[in-house]
N, C-alpha and C. Protein backbone atom coordinates (compact mmCIF):
# COMPACT_ATOMS: atom_id res chain seq x y z
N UNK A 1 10.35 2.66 -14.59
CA UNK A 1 11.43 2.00 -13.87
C UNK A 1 11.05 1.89 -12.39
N UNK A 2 11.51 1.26 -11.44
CA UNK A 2 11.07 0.02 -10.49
C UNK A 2 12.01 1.24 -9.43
N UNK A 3 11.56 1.39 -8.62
CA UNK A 3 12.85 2.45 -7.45
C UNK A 3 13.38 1.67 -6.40
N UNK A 4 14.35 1.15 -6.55
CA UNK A 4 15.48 0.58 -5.94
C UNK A 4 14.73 -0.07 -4.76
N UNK A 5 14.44 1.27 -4.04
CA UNK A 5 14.70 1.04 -2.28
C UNK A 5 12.66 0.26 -2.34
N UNK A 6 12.17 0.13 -3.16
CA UNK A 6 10.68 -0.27 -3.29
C UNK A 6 10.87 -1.82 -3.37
N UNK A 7 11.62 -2.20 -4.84
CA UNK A 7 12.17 -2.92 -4.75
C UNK A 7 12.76 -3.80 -4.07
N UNK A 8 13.48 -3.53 -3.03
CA UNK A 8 14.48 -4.01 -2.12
C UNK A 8 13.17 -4.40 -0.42
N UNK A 9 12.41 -3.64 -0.35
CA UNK A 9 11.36 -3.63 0.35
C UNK A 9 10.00 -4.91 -0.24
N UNK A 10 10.46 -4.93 -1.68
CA UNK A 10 9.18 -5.87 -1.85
C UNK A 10 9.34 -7.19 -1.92
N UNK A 11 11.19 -7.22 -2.32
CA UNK A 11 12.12 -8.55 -2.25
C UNK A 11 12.15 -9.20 -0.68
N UNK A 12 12.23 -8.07 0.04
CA UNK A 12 11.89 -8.98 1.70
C UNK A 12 10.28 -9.52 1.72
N UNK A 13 9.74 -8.69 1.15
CA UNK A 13 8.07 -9.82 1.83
C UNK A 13 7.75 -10.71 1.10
N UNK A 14 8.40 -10.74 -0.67
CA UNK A 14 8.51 -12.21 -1.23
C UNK A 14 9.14 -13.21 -0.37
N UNK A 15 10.45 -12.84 0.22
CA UNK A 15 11.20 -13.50 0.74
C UNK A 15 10.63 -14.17 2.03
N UNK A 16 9.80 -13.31 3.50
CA UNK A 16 9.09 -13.67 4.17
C UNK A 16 7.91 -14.37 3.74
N UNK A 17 7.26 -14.20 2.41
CA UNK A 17 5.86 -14.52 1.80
C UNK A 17 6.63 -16.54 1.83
N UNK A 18 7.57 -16.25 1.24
CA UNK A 18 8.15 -17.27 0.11
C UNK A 18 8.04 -18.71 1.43
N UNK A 19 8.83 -17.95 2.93
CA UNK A 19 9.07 -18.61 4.30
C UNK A 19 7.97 -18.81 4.90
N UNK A 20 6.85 -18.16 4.85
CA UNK A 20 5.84 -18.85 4.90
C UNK A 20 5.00 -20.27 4.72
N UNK A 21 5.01 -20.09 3.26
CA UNK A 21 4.52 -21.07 2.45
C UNK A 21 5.50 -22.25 2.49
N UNK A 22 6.72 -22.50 2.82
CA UNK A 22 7.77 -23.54 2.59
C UNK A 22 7.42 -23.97 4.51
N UNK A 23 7.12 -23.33 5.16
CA UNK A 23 6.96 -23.51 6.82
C UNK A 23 5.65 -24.61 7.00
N UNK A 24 4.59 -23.51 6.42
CA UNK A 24 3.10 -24.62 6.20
C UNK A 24 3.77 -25.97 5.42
N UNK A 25 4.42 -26.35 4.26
CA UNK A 25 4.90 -27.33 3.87
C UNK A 25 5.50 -28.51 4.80
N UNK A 26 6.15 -28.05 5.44
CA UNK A 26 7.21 -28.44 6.16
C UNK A 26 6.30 -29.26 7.10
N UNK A 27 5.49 -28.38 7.95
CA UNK A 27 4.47 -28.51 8.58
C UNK A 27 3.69 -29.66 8.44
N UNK A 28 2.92 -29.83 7.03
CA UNK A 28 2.07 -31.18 6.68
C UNK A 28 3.13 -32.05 6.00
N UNK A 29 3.99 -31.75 5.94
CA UNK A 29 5.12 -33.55 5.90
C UNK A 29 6.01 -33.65 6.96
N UNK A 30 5.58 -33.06 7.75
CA UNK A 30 6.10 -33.53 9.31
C UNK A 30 4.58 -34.59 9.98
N UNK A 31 3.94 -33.82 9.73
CA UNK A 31 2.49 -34.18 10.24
C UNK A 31 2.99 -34.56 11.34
N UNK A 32 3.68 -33.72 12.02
CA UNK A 32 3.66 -33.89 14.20
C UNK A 32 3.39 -32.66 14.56
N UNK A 33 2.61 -32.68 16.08
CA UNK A 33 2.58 -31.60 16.71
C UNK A 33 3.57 -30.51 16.88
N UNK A 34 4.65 -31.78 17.69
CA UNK A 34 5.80 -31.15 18.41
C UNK A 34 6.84 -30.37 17.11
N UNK A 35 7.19 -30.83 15.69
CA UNK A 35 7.96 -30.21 14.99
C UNK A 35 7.19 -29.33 14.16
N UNK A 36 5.71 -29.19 14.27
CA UNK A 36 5.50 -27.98 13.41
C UNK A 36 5.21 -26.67 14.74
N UNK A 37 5.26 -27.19 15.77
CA UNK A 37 6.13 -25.85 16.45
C UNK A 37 7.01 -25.24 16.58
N UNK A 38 7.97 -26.61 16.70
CA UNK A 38 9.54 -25.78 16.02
C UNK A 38 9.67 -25.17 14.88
N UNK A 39 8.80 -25.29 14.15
CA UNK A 39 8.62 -24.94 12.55
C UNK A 39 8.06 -23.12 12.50
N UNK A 40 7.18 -23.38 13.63
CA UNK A 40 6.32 -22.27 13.85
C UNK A 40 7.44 -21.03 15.05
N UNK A 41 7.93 -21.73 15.46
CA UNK A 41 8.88 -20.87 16.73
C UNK A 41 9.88 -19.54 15.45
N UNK A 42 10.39 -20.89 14.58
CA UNK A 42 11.08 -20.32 13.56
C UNK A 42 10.36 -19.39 12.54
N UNK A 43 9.44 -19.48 12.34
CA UNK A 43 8.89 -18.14 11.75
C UNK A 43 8.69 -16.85 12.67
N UNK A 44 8.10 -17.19 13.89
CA UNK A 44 8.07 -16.03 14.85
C UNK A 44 8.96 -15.09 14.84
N UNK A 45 10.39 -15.73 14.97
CA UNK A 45 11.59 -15.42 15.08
C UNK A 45 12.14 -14.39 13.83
N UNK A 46 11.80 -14.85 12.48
CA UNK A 46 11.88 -14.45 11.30
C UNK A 46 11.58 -13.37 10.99
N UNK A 47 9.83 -13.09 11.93
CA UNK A 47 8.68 -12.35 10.95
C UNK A 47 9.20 -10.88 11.92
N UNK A 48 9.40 -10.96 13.02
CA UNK A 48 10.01 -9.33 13.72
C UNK A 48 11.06 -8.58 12.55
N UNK A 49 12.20 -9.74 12.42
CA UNK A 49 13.24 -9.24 11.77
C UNK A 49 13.24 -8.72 10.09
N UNK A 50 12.25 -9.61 9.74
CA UNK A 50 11.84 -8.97 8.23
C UNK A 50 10.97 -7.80 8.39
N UNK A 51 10.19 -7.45 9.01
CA UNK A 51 9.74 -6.46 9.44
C UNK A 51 10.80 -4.83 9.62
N UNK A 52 11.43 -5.54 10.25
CA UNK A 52 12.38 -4.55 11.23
C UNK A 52 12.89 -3.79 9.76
N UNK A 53 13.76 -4.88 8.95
CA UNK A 53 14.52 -4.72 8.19
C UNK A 53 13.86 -3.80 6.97
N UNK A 54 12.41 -4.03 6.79
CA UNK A 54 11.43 -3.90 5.36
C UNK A 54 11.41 -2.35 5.95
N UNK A 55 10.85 -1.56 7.31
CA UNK A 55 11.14 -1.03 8.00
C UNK A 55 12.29 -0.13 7.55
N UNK A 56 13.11 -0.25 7.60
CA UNK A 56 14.64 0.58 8.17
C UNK A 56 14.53 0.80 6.22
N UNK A 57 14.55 -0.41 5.41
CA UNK A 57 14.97 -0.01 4.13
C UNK A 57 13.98 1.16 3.31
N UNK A 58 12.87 1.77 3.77
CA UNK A 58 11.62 2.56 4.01
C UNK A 58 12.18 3.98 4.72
N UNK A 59 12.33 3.52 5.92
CA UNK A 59 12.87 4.91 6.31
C UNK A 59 14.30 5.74 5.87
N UNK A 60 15.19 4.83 5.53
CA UNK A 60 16.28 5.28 4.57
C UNK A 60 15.97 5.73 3.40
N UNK A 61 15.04 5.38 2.86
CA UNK A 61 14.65 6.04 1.30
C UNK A 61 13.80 7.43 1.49
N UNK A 62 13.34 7.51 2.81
CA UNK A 62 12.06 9.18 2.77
C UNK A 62 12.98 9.43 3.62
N UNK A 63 13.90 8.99 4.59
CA UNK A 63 15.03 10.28 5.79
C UNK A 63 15.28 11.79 4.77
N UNK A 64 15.64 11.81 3.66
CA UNK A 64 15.50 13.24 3.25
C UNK A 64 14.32 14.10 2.96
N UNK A 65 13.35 13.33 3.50
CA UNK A 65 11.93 14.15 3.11
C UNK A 65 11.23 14.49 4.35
N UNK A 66 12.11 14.19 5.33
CA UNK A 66 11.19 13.68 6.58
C UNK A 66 12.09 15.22 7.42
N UNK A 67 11.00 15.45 7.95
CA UNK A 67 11.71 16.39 9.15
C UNK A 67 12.78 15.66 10.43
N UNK A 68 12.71 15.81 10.88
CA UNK A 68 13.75 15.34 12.30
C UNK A 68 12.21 15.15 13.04
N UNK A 69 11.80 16.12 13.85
CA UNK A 69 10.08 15.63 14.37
C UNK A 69 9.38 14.30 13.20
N UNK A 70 9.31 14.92 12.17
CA UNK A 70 8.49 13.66 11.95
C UNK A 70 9.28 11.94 11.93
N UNK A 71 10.51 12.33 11.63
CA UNK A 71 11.61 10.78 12.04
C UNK A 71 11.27 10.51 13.52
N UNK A 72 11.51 11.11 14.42
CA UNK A 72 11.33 10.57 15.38
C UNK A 72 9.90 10.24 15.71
N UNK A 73 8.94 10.45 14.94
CA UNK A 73 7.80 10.36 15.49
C UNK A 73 7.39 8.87 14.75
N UNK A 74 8.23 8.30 13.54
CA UNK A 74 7.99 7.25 13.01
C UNK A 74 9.34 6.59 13.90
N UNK A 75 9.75 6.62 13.81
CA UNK A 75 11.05 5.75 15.10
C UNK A 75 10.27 5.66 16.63
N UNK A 76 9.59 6.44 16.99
CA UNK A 76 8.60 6.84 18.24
C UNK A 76 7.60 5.01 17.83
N UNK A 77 6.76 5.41 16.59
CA UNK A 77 5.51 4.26 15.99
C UNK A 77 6.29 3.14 15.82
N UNK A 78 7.72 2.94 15.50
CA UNK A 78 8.43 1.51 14.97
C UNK A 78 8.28 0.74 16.82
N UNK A 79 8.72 1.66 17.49
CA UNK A 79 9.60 1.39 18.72
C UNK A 79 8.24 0.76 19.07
N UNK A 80 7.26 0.96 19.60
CA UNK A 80 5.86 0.70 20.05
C UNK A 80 5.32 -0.53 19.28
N UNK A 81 5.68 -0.65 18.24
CA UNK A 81 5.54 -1.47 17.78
C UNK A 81 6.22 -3.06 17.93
N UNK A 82 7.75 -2.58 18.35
CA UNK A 82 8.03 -3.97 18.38
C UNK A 82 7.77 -3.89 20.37
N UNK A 83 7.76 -2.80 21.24
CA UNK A 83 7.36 -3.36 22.52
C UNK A 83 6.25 -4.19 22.02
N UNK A 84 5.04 -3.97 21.49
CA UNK A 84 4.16 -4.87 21.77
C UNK A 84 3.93 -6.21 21.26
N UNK A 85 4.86 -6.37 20.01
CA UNK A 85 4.92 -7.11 19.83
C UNK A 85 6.33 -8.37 20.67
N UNK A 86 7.10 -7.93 21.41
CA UNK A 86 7.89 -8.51 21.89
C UNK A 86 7.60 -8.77 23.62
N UNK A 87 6.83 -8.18 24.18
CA UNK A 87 6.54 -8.13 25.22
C UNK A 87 5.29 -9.43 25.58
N UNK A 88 5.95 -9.57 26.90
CA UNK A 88 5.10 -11.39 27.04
C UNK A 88 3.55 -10.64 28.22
């Protein structure tokens, strides 16, 4: 049997996988510069938050296995993670 919270974690990166592939689409039947950036802005936008989310549904499933030091030390690695990725 399939564990819920794995599950629920693998349904977001189909889901991001899925937004991908429909973006590149979008992309070559636009065949313009200017709207497969908007195309592309909109995934940017997407790919933090599926992350974030794939993320949080991960650390809710091990929070009872995890010490308090070691939570914060993966909340410490998340945090660093989105500075660098959000930072211009």
């Amino acid at each position: 049997m399939i564990n819920k919270i794995v599950l629920s974690m693998a349904s977001l990166r189909l889901l991001s996988g899925s937004l991908e592939i429909i973006a590149a689409l979008l992309m070559i039947r636009f065949n313009q510069i200017e709207k497969a950036l908007l195309v592309n802005t909109g995934l940017a936008m997407a790919g933090p938050l599926i992350l974030l989310a794939t993320t949080t549904i991960g650390l809710v499933g091990i929070a009872e296995k995890l010490s308090i030091g070691k939570m914060l030390w993966v909340v410490a690695g998340v945090s660093c993670i989105f500075i660098g990725i959000l930072k211009k």
